[in-house]
Protein backbone atom coordinates (compact mmCIF):
# COMPACT_ATOMS: atom_id res chain seq x y z
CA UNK A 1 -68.59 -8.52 2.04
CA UNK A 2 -71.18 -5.73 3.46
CA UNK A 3 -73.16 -4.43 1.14
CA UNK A 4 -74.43 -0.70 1.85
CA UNK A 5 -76.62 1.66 0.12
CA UNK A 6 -75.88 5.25 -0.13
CA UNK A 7 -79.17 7.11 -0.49
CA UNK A 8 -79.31 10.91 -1.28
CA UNK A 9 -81.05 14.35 -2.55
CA UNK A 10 -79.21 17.19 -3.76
CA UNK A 11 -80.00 20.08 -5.47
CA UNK A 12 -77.04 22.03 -6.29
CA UNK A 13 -74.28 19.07 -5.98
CA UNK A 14 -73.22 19.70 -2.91
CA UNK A 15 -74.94 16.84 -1.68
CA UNK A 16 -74.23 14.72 -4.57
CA UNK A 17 -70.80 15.36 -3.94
CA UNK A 18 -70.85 14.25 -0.02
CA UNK A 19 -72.62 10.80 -1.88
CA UNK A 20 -69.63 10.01 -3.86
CA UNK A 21 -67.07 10.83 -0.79
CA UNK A 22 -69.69 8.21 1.13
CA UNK A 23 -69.16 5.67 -1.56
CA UNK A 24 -65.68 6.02 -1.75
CA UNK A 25 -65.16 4.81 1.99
CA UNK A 26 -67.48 2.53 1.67
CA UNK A 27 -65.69 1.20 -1.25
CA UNK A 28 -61.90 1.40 0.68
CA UNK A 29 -62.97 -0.31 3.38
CA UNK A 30 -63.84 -3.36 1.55
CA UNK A 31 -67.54 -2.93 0.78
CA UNK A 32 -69.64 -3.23 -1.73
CA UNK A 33 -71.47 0.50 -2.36
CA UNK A 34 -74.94 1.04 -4.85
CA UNK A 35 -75.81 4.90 -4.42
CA UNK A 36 -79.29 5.97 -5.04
CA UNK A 37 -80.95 9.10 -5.90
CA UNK A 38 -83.92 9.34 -2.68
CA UNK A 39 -86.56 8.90 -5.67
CA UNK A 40 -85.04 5.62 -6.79
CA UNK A 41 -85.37 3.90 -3.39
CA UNK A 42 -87.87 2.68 -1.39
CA UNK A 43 -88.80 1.16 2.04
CA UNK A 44 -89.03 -2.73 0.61
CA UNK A 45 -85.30 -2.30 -0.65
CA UNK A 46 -83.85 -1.60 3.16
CA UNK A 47 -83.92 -5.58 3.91
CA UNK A 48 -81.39 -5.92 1.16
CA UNK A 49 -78.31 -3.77 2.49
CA UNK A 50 -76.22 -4.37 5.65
CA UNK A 51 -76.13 -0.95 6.20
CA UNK A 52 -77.62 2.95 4.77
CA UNK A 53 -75.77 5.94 4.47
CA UNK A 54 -79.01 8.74 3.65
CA UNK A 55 -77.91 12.36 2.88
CA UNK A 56 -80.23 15.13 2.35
CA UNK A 57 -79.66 18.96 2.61
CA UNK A 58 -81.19 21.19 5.08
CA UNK A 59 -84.29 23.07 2.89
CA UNK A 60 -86.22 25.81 3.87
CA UNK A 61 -86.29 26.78 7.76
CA UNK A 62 -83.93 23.52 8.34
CA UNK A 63 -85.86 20.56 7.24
CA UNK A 64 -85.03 17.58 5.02
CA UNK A 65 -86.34 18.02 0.94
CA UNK A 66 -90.10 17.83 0.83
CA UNK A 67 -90.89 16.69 -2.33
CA UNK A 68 -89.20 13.40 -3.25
CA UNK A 69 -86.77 13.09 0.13
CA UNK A 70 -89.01 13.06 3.06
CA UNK A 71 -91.64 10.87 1.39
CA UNK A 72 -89.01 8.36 0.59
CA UNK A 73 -87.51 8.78 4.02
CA UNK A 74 -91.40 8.34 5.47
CA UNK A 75 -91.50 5.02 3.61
CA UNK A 76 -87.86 3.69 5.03
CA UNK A 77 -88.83 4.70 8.46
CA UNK A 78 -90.58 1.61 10.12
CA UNK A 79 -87.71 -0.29 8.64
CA UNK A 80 -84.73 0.81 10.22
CA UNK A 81 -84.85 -0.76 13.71
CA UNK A 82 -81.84 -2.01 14.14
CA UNK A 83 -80.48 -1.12 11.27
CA UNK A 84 -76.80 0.44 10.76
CA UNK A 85 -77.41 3.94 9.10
CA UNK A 86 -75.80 6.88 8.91
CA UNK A 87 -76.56 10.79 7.79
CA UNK A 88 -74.78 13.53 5.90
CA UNK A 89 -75.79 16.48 4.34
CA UNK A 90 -75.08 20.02 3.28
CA UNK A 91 -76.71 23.33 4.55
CA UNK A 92 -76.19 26.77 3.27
CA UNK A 93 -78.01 28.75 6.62
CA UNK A 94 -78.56 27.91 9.87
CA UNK A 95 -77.12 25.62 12.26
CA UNK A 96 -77.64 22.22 11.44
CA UNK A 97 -81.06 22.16 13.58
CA UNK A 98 -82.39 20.05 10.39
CA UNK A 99 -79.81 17.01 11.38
CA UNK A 100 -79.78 17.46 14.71
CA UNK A 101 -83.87 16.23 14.59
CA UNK A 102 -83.15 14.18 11.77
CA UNK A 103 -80.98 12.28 14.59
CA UNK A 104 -83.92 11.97 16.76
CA UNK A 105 -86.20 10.79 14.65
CA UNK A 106 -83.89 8.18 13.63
CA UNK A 107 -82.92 6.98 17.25
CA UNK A 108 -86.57 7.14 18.00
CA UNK A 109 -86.90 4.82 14.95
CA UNK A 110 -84.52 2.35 16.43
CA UNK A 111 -81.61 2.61 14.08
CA UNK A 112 -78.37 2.71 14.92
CA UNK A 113 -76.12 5.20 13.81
CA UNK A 114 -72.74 4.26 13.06
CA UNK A 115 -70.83 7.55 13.13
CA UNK A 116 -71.30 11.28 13.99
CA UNK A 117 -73.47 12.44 11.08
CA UNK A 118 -71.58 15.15 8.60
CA UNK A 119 -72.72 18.48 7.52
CA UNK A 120 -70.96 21.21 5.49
CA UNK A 121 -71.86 24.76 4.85
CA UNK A 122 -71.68 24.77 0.64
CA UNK A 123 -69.18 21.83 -1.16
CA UNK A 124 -67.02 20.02 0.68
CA UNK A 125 -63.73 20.75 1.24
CA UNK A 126 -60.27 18.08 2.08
CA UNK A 127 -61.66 18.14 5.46
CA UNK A 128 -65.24 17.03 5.59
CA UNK A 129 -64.19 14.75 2.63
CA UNK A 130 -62.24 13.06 5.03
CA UNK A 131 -64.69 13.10 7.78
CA UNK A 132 -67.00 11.69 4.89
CA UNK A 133 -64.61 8.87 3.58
CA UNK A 134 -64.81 7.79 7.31
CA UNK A 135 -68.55 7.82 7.64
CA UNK A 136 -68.70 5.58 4.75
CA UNK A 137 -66.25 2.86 6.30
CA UNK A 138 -68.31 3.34 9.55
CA UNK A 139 -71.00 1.20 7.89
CA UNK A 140 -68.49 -1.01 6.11
């Protein structure tokens, strides 16, 4: 069994919200899920999940949480070459620029990303719940 972490910020819930969705594939495709608010993980816990599902909203002019994300993010980095991971998140402006460089960093750290990532405007609805669920079983 694939064990996979599910690793988020949110402010309002909206994020939280996308988390649990995450978890929930993760969970119906077989796997075993542990989600994590971003302050509660760190770079020497990467080693110890198959894959990483990280969700952050876009903040300020489109770019990831700076106070307790982005460090934690910063710290996960040089670990996730070759690593399964995926990204989700929730914006309430813009257009997704945030996730879109979020990508590249990620590709430029060597990960691999499993799925397309998933961003909503506000909470979820059926639709990106769906598109969530199947994230999640992307990493399972």
């Amino acid at each position: 069994m694939k064990k996979v972490a599910v690793v988020y910020w949110s402010g309002t819930g909206n994020t939280e919200a996308m988390a649990d969705m995450v978890k929930a594939g993760i969970e119906e495709a077989g796997s075993q899920a542990d989600i994590f608010m971003s302050a509660d993980f760190s770079g020497d816990m990467v080693e110890n999940y198959d894959g990483i599902a990280f969700g952050c909203p876009s903040m300020g002019s489109e770019q990831l949480e700076e106070s307790e994300f982005e460090p934690m993010f910063i710290d996960v980095e040089s670990k996730l070459s070759g690593k399964n991971i995926a990204l989700f998140g929730s914006y309430g402006w813009g257009d997704g620029e945030w996730m879109r460089n979020w990508e590249n960093m990620c590709k430029e750290d060597g990960a691999n990303l499993t799925s397309e990532s998933v961003i909503c405007c506000g909470a979820p609805d059926d639709s990106i719940n769906d598109d969530l669920k199947n994230l999640g079983k992307s990493l399972a």
